[in-house]
Protein backbone atom coordinates (compact mmCIF):
# COMPACT_ATOMS: atom_id res chain seq x y z
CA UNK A 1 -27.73 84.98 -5.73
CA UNK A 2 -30.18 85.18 -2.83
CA UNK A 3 -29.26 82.54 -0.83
CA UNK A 4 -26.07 83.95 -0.35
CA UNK A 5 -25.77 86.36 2.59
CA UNK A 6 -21.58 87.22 2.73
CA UNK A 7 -19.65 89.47 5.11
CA UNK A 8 -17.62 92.17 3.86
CA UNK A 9 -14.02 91.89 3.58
CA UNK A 10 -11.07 93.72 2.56
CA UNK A 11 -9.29 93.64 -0.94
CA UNK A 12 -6.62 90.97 -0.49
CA UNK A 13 -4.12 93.39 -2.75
CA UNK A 14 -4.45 97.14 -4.80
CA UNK A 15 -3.68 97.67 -8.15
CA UNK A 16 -0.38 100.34 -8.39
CA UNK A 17 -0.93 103.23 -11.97
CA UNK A 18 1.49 105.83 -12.99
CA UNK A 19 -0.25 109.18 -14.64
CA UNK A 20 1.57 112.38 -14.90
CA UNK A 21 -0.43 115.71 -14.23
CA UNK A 22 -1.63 117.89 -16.92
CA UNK A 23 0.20 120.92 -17.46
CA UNK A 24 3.25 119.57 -15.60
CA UNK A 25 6.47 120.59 -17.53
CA UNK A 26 8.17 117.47 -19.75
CA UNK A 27 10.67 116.52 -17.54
CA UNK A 28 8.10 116.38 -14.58
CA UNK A 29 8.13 113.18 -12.30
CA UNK A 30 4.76 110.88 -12.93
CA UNK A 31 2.68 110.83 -10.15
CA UNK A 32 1.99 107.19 -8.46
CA UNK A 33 -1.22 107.07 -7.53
CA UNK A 34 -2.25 103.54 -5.59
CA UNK A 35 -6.08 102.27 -5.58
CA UNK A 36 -7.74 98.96 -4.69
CA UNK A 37 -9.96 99.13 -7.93
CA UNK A 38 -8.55 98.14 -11.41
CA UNK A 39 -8.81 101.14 -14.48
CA UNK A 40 -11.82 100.53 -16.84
CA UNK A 41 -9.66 101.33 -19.16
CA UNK A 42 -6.81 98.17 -18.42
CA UNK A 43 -10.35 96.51 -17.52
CA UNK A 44 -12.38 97.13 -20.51
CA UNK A 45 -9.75 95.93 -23.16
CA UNK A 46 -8.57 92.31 -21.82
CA UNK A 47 -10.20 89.43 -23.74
CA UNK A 48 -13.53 87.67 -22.98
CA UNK A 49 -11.43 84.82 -22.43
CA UNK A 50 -9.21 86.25 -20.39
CA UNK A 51 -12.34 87.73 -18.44
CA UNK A 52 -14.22 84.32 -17.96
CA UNK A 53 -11.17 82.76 -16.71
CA UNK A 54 -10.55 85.32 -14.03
CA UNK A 55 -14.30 85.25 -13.04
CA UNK A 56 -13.48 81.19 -13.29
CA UNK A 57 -11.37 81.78 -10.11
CA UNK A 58 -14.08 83.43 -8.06
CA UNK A 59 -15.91 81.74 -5.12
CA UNK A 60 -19.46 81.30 -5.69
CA UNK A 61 -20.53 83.84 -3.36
CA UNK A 62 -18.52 86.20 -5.50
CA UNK A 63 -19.19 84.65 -8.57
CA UNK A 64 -23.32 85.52 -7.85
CA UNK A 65 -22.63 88.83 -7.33
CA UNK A 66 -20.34 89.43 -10.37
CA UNK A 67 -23.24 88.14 -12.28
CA UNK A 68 -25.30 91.44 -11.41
CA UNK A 69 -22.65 93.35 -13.60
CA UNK A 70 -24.12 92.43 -17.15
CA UNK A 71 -26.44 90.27 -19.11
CA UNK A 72 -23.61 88.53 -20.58
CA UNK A 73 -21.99 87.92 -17.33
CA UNK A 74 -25.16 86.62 -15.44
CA UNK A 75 -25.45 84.30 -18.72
CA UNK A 76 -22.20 82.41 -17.85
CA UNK A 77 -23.91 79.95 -15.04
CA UNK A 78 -25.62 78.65 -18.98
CA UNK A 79 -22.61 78.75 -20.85
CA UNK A 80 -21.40 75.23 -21.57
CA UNK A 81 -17.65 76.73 -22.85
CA UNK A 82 -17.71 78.72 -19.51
CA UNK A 83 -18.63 75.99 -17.27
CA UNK A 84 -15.83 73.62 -18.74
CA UNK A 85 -13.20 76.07 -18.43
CA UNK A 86 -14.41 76.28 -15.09
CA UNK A 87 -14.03 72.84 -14.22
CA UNK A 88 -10.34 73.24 -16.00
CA UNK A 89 -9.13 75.82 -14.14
CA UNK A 90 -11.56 76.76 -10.61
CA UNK A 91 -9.45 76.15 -7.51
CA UNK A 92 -11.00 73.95 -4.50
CA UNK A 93 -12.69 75.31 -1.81
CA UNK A 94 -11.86 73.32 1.01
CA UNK A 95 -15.50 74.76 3.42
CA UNK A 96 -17.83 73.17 5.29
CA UNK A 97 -22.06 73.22 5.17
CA UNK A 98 -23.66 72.81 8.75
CA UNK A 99 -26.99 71.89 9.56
CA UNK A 100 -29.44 72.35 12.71
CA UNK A 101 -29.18 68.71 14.75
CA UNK A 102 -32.36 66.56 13.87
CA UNK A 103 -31.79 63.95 16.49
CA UNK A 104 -33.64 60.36 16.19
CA UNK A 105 -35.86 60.67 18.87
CA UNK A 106 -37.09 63.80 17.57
CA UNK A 107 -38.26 61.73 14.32
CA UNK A 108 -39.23 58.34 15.90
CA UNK A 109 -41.50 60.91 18.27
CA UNK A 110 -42.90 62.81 15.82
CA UNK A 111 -43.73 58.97 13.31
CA UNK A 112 -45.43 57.83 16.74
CA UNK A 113 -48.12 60.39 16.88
CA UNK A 114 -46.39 62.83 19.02
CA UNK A 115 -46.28 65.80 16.64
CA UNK A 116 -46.46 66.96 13.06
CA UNK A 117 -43.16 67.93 10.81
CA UNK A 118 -43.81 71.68 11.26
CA UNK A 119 -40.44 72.40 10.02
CA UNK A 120 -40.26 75.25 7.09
CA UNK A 121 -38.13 75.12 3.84
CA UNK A 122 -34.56 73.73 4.99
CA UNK A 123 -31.78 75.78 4.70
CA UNK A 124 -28.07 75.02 5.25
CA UNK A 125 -25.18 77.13 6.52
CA UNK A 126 -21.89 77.12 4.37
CA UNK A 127 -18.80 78.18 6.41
CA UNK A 128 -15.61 79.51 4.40
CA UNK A 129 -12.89 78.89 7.05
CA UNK A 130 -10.37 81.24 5.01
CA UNK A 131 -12.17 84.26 5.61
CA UNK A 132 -13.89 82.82 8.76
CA UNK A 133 -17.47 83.99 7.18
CA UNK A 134 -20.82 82.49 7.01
CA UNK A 135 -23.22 82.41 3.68
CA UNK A 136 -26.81 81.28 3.57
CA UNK A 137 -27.70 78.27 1.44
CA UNK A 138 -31.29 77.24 0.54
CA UNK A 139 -32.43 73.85 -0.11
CA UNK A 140 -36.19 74.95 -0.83
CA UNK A 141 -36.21 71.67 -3.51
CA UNK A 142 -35.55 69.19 -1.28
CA UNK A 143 -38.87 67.44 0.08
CA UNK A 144 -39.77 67.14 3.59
CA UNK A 145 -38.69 63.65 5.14
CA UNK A 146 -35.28 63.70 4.12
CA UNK A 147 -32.38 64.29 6.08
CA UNK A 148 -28.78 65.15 4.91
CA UNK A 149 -26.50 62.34 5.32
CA UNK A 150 -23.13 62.77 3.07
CA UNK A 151 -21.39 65.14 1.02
CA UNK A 152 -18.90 65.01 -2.16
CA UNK A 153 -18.08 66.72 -4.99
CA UNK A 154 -20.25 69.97 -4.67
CA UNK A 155 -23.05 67.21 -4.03
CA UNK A 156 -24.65 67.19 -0.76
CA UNK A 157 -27.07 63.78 -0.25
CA UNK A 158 -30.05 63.35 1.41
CA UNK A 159 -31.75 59.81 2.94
CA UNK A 160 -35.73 59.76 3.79
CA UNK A 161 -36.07 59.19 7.29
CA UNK A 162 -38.95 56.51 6.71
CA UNK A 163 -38.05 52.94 7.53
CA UNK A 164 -37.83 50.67 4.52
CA UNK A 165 -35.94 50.76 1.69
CA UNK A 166 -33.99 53.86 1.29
CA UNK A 167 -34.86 56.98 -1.24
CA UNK A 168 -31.85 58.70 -1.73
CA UNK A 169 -31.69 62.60 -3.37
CA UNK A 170 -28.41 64.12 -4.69
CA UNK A 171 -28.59 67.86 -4.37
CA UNK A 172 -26.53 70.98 -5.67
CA UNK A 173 -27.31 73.67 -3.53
CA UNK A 174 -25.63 76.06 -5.71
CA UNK A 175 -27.19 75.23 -8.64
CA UNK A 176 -30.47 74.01 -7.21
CA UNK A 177 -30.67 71.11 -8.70
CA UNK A 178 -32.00 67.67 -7.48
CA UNK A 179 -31.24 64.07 -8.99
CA UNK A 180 -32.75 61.24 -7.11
CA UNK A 181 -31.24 57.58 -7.23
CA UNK A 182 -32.98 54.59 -7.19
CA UNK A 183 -33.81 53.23 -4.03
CA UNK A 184 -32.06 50.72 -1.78
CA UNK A 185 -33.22 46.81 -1.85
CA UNK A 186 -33.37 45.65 1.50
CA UNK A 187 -35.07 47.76 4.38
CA UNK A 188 -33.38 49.91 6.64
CA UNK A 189 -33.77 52.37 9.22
CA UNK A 190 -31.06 54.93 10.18
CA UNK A 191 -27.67 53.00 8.05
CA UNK A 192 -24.49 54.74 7.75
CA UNK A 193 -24.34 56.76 4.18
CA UNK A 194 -20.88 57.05 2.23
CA UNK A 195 -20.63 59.28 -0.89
CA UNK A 196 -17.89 59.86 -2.99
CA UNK A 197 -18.66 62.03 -6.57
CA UNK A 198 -15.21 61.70 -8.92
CA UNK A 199 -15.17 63.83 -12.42
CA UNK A 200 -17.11 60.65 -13.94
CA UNK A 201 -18.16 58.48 -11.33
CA UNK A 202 -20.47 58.15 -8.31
CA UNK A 203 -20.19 55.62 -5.82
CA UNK A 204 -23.04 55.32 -2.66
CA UNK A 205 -22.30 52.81 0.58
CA UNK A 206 -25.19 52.24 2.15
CA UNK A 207 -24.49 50.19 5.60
CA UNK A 208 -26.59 48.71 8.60
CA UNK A 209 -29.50 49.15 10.43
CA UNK A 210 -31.00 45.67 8.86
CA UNK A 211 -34.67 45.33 9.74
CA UNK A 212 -34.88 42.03 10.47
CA UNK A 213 -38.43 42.89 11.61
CA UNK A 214 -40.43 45.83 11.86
CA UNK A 215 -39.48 46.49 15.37
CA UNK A 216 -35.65 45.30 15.32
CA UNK A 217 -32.56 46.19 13.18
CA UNK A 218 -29.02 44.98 13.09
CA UNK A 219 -26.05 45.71 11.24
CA UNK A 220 -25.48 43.23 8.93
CA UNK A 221 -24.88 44.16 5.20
CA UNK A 222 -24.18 47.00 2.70
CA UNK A 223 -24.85 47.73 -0.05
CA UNK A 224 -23.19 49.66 -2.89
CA UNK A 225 -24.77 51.83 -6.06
CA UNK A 226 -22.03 52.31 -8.69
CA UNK A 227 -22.05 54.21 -12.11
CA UNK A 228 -19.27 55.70 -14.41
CA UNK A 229 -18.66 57.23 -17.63
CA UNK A 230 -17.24 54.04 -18.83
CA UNK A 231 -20.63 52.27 -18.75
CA UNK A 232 -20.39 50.23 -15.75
CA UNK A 233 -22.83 50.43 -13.41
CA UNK A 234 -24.83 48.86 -10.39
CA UNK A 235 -27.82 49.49 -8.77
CA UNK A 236 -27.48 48.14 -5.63
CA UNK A 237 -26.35 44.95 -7.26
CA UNK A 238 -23.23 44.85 -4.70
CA UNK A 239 -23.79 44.01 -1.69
CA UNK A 240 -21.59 42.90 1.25
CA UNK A 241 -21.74 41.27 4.81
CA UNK A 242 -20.52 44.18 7.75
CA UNK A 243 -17.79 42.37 10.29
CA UNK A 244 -19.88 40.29 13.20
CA UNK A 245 -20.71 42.41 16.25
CA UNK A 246 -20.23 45.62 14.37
CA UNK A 247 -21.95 48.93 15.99
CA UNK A 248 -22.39 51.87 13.50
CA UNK A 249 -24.24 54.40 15.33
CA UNK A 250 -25.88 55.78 12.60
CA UNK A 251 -22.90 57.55 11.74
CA UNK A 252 -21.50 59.05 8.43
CA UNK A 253 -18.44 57.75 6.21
CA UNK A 254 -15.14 59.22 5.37
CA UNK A 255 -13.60 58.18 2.17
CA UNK A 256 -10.12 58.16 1.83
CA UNK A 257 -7.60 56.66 -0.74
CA UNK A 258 -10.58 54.03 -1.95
CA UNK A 259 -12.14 53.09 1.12
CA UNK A 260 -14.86 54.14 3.43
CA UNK A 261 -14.52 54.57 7.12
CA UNK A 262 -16.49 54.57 9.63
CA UNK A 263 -16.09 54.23 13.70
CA UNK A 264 -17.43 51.56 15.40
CA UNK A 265 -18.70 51.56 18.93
CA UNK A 266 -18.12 49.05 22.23
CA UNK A 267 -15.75 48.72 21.96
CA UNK A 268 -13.88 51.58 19.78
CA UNK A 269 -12.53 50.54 16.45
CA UNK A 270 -12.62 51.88 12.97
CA UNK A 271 -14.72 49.83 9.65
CA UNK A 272 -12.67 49.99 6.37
CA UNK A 273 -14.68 48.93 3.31
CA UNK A 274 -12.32 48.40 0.06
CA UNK A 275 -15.07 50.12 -2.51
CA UNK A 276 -13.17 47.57 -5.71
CA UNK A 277 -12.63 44.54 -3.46
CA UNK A 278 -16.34 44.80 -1.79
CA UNK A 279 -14.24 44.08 1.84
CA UNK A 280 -14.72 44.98 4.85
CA UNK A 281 -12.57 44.92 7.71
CA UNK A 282 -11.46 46.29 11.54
CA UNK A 283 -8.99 48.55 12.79
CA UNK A 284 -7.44 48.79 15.92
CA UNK A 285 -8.63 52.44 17.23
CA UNK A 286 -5.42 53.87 19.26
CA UNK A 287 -5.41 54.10 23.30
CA UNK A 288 -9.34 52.53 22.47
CA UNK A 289 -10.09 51.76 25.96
CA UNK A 290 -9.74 55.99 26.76
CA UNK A 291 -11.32 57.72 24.12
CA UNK A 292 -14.21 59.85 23.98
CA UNK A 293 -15.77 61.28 21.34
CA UNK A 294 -14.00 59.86 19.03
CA UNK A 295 -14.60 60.88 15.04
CA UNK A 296 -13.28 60.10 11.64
CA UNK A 297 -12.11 63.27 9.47
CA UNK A 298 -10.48 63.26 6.08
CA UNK A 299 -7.44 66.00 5.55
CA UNK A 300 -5.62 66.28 2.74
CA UNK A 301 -5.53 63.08 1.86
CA UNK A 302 -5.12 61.55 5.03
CA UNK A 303 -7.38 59.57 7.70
CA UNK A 304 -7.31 61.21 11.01
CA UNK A 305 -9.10 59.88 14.46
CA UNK A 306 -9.93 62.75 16.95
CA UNK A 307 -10.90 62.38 20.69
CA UNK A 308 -10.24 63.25 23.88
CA UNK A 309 -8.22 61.19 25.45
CA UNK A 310 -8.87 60.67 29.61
CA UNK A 311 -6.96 58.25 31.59
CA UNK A 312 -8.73 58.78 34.84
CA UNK A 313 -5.97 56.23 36.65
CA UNK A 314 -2.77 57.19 35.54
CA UNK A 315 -0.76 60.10 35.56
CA UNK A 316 -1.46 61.88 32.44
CA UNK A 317 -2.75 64.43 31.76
CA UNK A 318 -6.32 64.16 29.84
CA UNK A 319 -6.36 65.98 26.77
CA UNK A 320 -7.80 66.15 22.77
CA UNK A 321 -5.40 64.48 20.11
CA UNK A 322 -5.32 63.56 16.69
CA UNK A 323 -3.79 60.18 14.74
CA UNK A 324 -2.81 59.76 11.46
CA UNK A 325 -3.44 56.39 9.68
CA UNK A 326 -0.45 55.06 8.51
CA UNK A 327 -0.02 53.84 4.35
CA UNK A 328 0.42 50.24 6.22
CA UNK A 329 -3.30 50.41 7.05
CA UNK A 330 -3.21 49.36 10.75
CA UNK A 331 -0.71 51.80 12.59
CA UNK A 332 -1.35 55.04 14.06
CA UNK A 333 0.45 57.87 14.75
CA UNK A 334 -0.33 61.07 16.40
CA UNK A 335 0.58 63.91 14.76
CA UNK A 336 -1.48 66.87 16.71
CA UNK A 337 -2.68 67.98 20.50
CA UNK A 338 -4.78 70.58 21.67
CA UNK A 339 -2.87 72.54 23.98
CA UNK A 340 -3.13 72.27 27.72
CA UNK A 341 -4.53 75.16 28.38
CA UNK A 342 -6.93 75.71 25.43
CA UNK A 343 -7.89 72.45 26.34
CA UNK A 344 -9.13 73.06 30.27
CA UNK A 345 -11.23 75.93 28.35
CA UNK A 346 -12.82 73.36 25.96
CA UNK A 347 -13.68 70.77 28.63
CA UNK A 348 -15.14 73.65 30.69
CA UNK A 349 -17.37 74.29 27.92
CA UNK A 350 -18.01 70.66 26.79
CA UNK A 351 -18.99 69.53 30.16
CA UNK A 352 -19.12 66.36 29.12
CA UNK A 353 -21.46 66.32 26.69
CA UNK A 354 -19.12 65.33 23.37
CA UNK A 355 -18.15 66.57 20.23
CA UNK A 356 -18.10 66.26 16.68
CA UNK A 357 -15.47 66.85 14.56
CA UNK A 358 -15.40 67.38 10.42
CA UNK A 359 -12.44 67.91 8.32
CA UNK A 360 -11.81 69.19 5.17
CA UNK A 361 -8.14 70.34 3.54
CA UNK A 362 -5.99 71.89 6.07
CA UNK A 363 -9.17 72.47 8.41
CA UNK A 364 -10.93 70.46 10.86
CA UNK A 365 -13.96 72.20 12.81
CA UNK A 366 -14.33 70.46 16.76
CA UNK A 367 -18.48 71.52 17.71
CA UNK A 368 -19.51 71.34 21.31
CA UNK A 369 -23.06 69.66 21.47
CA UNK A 370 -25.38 71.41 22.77
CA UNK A 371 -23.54 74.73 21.94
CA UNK A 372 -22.90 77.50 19.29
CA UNK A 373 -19.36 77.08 20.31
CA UNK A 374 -16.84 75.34 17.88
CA UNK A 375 -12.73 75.52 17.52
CA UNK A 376 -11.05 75.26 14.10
CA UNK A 377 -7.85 73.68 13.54
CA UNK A 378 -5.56 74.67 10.98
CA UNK A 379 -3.17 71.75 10.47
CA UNK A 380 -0.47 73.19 8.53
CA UNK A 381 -0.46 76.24 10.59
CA UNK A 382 -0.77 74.49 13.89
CA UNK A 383 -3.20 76.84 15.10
CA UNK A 384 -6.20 77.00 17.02
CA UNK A 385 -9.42 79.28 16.78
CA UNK A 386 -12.90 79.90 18.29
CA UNK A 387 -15.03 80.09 15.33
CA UNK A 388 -17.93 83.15 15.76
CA UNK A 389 -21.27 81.58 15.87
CA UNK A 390 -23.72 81.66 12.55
CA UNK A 391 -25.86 84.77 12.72
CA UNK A 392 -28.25 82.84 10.54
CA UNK A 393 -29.45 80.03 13.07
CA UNK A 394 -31.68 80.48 15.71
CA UNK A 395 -32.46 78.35 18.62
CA UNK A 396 -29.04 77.02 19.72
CA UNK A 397 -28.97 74.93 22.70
CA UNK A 398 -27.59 76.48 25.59
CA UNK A 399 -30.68 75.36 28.01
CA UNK A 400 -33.26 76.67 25.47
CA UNK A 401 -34.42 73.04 24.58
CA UNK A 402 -35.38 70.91 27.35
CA UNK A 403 -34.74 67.67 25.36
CA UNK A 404 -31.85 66.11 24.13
CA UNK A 405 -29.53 68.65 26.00
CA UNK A 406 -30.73 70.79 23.67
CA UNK A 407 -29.20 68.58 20.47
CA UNK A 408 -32.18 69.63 18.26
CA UNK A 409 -30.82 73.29 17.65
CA UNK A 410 -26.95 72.79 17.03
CA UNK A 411 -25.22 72.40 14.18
CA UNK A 412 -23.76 69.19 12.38
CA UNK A 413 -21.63 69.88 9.24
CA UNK A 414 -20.04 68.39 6.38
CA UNK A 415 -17.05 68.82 4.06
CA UNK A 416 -18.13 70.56 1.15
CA UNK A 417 -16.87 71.56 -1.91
CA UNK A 418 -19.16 74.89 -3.27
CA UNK A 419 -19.20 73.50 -7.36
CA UNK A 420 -21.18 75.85 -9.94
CA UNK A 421 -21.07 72.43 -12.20
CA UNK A 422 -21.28 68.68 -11.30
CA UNK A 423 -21.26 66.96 -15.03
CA UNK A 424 -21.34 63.52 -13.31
CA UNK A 425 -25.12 64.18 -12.43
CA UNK A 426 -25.69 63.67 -16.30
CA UNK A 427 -24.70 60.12 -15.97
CA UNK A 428 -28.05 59.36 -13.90
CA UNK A 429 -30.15 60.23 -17.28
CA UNK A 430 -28.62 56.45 -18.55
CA UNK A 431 -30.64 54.92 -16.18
CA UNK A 432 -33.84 55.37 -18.32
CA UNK A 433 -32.23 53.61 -20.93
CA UNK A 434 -32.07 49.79 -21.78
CA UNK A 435 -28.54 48.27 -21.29
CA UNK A 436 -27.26 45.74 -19.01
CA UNK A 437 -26.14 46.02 -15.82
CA UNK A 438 -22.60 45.34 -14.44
CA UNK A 439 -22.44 43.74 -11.15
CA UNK A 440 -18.45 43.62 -11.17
């Protein structure tokens, strides 16, 4: 596959054969001979289905260059047995997909009269924290105007940028494929997006940024687009009224455990919205009053708040910590810390300026706006890294922009999941058809 531009990397293991040298006497010892490739011989005789299920395993990156081997092989991306053994059996890929910044100014600016959208085919950057590599992902289908705003299931979501009511695009990078919904009922113009993509089932938030005129906005509903394989579904039939004095910030949701999450500014809290109850309600952010930066990030399982923490009059020492929501719902615990002297390294780099945090797995990536420089936690492993920059993205900040800080060349990510199938899309094709909606 083209769009996919990997690093090399070393066999993980090597295979072990014994042979014993021609015209070696019969009670000679068999040579060991130990190579990283497998015989064609051991290779050549194991079972197609044996073959597709070890090819089943592969990351996509891998998988796209195993289909170069033979026509039946390249074949298998159409192969509707292949494709459900490899929903069966695949393992998760717990990696992230990064974007260049496209900041609101930038867009309000260029809708104004201040410039044209000169911007080329979009292209994404998928990072594979396992091998600490970067691939190339195109997203040459996706029209200009749109903006990624989500990700779930191998999905990755898009918004249009235009005020009104919402167009929303659901996009498989891998595959190339595009499915747009229907769009939103009430006018908006940057809300907060929440995706979540199940086996059979797709649920979309949609939240704040009410125009309640064409030159003012104001958080006050959501609304929700549901569909399953069990025939329920609504089109933005749901909708819900966000807590008074709520301040989204534009920002993106976190699902976790059947809710959505999302900060909330001035001052810090966190938003829950129940997706089956259609609630929403506030959480207590921890040590609110001296956070920065705060973010949402989902890992394994778990809601975690990140931020730096600075109490500027008392004696303690400012640093960048991690909370755990607790199964109560309202209590936090931390459960991580940068260390001390990583983190005087970080806030000599940060400057000030924020971060942004993602998490996927046992992963969360920290990026310094304004920068090509980002750390990645490993949870389980309690350890930190600098993460090299992408080689494929030009025009970092790093005082080459004189707007923004120089916001409009860094990267902002998203978990993703790398999927070579995402059945659920097919649901979307009942939408053409006649039946009755279920506002439930």
């Amino acid at each position: 596959m083209e769009t996919f531009h990997p690093s090399m990397t070393p066999l993980p293991f090597s295979y072990t054969f014994t042979t014993t040298m021609s015209g070696s006497s019969s009670g000679a010892t068999p040579n060991t001979i130990t190579t990283p490739w497998m015989d064609r011989r051991i290779w050549s005789k194991l079972p197609q289905r044996l073959l597709d299920r070890v090819l089943a395993f592969l990351p996509p990156p891998a998988f796209f260059r195993a289909r170069s081997v033979c026509k039946r092989w390249y074949a298998l991306l159409f192969s509707d047995s292949f494709l459900e053994l490899y929903l069966q059996v695949s393992p998760r890929h717990h990696w992230f997909l990064f974007f260049k910044h496209k900041t609101l100014k930038s867009y309000i600016y260029r809708e104004s009269g201040g410039g044209g959208d000169n911007r080329g085919p979009c292209e994404g950057y998928l990072f594979n924290p396992i091998d600490i590599a970067w691939h190339r992902l195109s997203f040459a289908l996706v029209p200009s105007g749109f903006s990624p705003a989500s990700s779930s299931g191998g999905l990755v979501c898009w918004v249009s940028d235009e005020a009104g009511p919402k167009s929303i695009i659901l996009c498989n990078p891998i595959l190339g494929s595009l499915t747009q919904l229907p769009p939103t009922l009430r006018p908006r113009l940057f809300p907060s997006i929440g995706l979540i993509v199940n086996p059979s089932s797709i649920d979309v938030t949609v939240a704040g940024d009410d125009m309640i005129s064409p030159y003012a906005v104001k958080n006050l509903t959501a609304e929700n687009f549901h569909m399953d394989g069990g025939g329920f579904y609504s089109i933005w039939g749901t909708t819900s009224s966000l807590p008074r004095l709520c301040s989204l910030e534009s920002g993106r949701m976190v699902y976790v455990g059947g809710k959505f999450y999302c900060m909330n500014y001035n001052p810090f809290s966190v938003l829950a919205h129940d997706v089956a109850a259609n609630i929403w309600c506030k959480i207590q952010a921890p040590m609110r009053r001296f956070l920065r930066s705060p973010s949402l990030v989902e890992s394994r399982g778990n809601l975690l708040l990140v931020a730096a923490v600075e109490k500027s009059k008392l004696n303690v020492p400012k640093s960048l910590r991690l909370w755990d929501l607790q199964a109560c719902g309202t209590t936090w615990v931390e459960v991580e810390r940068m260390p001390q002297q990583l983190y005087i390294q970080f806030a000599e780099l940060e400057g000030g300026n924020g971060f942004d945090c993602v998490g996927h797995g046992d992963f969360i990536v920290i990026m310094i706006r304004g920068t090509d420089k980002a750390l990645l936690l490993d949870i389980c492993e309690k350890r930190w890294l600098w993460i090299p920059p992408c080689p494929y993205s030009q025009g970092y900040g790093g005082g080459s922009s004189s707007s923004n800080n120089g916001r409009d060349g860094e990267l902002h990510g998203f978990a993703y999941e790398p999927r070579l199938a995402t059945p659920v899309t097919g649901l979307l094709d009942q939408l053409t058809l006649p039946f009755q909606p279920y506002n439930g």
